[in-house]
C-alpha atoms as a PDB file:
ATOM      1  CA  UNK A   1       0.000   0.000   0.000  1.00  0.00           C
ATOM      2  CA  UNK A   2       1.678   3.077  -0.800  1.00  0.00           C
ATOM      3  CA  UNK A   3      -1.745   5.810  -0.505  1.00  0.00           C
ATOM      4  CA  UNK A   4      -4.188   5.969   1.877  1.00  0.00           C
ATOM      5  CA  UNK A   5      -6.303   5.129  -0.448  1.00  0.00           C
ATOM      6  CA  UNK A   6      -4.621   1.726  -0.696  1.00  0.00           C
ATOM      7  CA  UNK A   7      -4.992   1.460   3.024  1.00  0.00           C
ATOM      8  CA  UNK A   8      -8.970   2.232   2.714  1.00  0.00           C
ATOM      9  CA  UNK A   9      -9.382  -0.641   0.417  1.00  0.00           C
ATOM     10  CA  UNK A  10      -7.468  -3.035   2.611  1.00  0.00           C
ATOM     11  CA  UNK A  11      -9.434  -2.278   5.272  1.00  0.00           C
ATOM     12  CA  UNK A  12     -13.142  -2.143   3.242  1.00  0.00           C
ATOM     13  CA  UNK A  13     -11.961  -6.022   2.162  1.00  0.00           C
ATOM     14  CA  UNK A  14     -11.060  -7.176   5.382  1.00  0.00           C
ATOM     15  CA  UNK A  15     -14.339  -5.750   6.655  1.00  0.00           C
ATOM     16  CA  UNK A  16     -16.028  -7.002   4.427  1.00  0.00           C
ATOM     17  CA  UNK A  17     -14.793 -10.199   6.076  1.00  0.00           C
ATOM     18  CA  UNK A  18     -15.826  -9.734   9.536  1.00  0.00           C
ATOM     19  CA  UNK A  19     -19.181 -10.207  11.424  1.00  0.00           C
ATOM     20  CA  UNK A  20     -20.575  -7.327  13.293  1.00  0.00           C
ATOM     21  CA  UNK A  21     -18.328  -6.838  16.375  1.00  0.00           C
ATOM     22  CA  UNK A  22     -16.052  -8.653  14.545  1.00  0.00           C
ATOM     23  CA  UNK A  23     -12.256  -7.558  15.736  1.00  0.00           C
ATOM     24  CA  UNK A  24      -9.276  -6.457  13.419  1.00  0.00           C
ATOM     25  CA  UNK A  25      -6.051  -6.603  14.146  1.00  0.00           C
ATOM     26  CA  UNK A  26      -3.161  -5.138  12.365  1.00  0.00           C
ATOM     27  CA  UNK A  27       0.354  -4.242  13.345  1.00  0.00           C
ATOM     28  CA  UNK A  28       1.346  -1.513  10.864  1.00  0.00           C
ATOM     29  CA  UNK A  29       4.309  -0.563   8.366  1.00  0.00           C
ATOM     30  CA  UNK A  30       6.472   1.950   9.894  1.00  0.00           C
ATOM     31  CA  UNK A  31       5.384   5.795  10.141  1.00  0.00           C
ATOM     32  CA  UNK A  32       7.472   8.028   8.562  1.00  0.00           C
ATOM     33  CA  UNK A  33       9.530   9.340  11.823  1.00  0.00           C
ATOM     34  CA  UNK A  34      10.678   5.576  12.418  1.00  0.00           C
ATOM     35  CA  UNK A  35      11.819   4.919   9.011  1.00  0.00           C
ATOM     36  CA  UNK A  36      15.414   4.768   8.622  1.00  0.00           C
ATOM     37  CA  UNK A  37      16.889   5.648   5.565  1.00  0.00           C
ATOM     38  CA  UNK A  38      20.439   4.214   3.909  1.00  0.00           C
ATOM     39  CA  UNK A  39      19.853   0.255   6.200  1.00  0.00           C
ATOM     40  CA  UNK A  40      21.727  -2.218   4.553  1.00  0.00           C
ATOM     41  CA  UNK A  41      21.307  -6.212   5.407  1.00  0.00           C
ATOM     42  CA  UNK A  42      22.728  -9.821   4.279  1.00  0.00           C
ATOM     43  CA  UNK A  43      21.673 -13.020   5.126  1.00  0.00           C
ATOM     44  CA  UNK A  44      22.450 -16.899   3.656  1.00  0.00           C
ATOM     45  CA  UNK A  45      22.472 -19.905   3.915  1.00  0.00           C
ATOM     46  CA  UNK A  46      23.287 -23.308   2.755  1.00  0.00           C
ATOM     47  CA  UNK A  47      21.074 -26.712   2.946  1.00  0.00           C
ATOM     48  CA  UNK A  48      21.370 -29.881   0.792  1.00  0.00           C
ATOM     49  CA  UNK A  49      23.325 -28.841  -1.969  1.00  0.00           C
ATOM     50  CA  UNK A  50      21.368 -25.314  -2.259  1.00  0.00           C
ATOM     51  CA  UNK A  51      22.929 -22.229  -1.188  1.00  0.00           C
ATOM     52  CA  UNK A  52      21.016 -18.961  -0.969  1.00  0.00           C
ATOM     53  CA  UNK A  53      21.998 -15.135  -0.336  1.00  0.00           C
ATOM     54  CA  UNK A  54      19.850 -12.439  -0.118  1.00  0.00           C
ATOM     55  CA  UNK A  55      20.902  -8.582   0.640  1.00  0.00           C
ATOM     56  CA  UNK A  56      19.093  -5.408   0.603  1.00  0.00           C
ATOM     57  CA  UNK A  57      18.994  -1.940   1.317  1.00  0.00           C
ATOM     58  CA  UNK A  58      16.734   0.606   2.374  1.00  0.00           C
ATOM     59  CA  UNK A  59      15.478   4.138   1.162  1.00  0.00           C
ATOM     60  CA  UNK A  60      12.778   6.968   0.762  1.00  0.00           C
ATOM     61  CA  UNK A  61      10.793   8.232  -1.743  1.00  0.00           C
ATOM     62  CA  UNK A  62       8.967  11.308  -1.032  1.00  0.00           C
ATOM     63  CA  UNK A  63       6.594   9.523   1.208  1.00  0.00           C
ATOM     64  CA  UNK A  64       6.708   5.721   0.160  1.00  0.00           C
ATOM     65  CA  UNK A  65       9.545   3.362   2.139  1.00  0.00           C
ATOM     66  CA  UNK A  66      11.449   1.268  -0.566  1.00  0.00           C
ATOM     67  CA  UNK A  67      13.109  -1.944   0.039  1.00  0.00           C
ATOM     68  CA  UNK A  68      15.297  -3.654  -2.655  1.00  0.00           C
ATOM     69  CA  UNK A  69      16.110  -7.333  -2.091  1.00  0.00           C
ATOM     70  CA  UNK A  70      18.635  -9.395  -4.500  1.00  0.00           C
ATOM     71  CA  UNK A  71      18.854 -12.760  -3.953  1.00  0.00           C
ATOM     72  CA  UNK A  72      21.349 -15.140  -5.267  1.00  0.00           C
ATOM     73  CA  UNK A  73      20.903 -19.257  -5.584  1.00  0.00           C
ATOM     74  CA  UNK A  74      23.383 -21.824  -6.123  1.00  0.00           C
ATOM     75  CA  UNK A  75      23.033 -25.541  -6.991  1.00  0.00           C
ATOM     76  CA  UNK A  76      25.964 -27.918  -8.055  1.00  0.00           C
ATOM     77  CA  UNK A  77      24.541 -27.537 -11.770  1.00  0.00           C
ATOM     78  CA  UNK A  78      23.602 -23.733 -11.877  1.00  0.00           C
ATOM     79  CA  UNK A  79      23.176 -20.160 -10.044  1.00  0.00           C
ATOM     80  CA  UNK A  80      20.341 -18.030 -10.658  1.00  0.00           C
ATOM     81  CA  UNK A  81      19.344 -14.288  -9.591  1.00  0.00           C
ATOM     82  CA  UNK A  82      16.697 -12.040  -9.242  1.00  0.00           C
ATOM     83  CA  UNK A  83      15.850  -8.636  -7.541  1.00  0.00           C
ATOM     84  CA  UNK A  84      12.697  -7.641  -5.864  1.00  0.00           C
ATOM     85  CA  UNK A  85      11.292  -4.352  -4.899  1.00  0.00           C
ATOM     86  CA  UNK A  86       9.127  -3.295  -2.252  1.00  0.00           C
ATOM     87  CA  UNK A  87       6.885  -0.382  -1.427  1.00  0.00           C
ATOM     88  CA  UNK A  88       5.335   0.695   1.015  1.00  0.00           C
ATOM     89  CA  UNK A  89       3.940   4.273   2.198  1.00  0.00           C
ATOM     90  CA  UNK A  90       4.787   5.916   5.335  1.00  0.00           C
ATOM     91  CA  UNK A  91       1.480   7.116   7.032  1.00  0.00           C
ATOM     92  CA  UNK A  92       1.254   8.586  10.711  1.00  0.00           C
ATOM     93  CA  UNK A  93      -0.825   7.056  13.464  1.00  0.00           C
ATOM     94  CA  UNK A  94      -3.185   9.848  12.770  1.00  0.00           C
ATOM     95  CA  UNK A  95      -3.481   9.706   9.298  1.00  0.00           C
ATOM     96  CA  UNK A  96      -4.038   5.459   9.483  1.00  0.00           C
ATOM     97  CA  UNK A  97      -6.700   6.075  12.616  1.00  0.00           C
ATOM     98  CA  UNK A  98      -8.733   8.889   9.990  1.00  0.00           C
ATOM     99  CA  UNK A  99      -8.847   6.135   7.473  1.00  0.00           C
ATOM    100  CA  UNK A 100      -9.647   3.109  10.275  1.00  0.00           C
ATOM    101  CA  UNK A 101     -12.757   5.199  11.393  1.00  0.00           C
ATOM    102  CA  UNK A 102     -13.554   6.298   7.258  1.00  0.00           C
ATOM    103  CA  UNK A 103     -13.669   2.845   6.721  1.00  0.00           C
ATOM    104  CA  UNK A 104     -16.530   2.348   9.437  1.00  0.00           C
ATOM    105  CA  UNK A 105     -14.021   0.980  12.130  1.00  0.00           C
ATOM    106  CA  UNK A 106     -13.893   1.286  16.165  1.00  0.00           C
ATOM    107  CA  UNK A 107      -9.758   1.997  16.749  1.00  0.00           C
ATOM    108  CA  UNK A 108     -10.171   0.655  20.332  1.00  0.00           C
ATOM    109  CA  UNK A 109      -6.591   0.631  21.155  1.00  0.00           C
ATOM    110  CA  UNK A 110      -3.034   1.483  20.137  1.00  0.00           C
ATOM    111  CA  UNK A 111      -0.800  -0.996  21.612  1.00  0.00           C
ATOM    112  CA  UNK A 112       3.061  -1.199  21.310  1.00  0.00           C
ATOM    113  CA  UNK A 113       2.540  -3.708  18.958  1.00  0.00           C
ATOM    114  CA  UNK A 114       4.905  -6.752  18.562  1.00  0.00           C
ATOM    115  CA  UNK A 115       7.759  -5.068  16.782  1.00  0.00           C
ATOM    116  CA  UNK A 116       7.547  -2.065  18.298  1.00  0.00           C
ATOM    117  CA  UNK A 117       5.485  -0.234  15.256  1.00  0.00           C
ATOM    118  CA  UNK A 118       2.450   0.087  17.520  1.00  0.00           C
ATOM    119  CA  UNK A 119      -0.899  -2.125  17.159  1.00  0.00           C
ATOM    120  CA  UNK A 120      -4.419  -1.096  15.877  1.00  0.00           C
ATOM    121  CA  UNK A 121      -7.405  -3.300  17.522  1.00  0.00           C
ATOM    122  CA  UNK A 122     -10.159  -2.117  15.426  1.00  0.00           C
ATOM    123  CA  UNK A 123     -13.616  -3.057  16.195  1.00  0.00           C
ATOM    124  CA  UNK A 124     -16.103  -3.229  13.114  1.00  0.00           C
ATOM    125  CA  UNK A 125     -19.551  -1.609  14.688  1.00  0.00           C
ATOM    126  CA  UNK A 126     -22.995  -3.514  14.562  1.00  0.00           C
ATOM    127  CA  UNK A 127     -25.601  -2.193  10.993  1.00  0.00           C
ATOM    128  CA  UNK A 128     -28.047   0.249  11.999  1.00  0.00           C
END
């Protein structure tokens, strides 16, 4: 998602999944004053004659977070490559709970979350 409007139709689909009453949860991408810019990461490993490497780095564009991922695979027989790209925009907490309660959602609470990018428990009200 990298508009609020994105975010809206997330949340219209997944309500569209719940009951009345029925409870969302979703730990959010980061807002934009926890983004870091410039991160840089690597990571393998080997297993059973396949060895895999990934590494990526980090940036930001205007107000989307973009992560670029190459990987690289080896076999006895062959390597292989590919890159992936990833974005995602950088909303506030105020911004996402304006959308949350657009959408027809109860933000009940704003928890630390599990990663520490917060929590939203969002409670989808009963039709009139």
């Amino acid at each position: 998602m990298t508009t609020l409007d994105d975010l809206a139709a997330a949340l219209a689909t997944m309500g569209d999944d719940l009951v009345d009453g029925g409870v969302l949860v979703v730990e959010p991408w980061f807002d934009p004053d926890h983004w870091h810019d410039g991160a840089v990461f690597d990571e393998g490993t080997e297993e059973g004659g396949l060895a895999v490497a990934r590494v990526r780095r980090s940036w930001r564009e205007g107000h989307e977070s973009v992560i670029e991922m190459q990987y690289a695979m080896a076999e006895p027989d062959r390597t292989w490559s590919f890159t992936e790209v990833h974005r995602m925009g950088l909303f506030t907490r105020d911004q996402q709970v304006e959308v949350y309660r657009k959408s027809g959602f109860v933000v009940e609470h704003e928890w630390p979350g599990l990663a520490g990018r917060g929590l939203f428990v969002a409670v989808k009200p009963p039709s009139a």
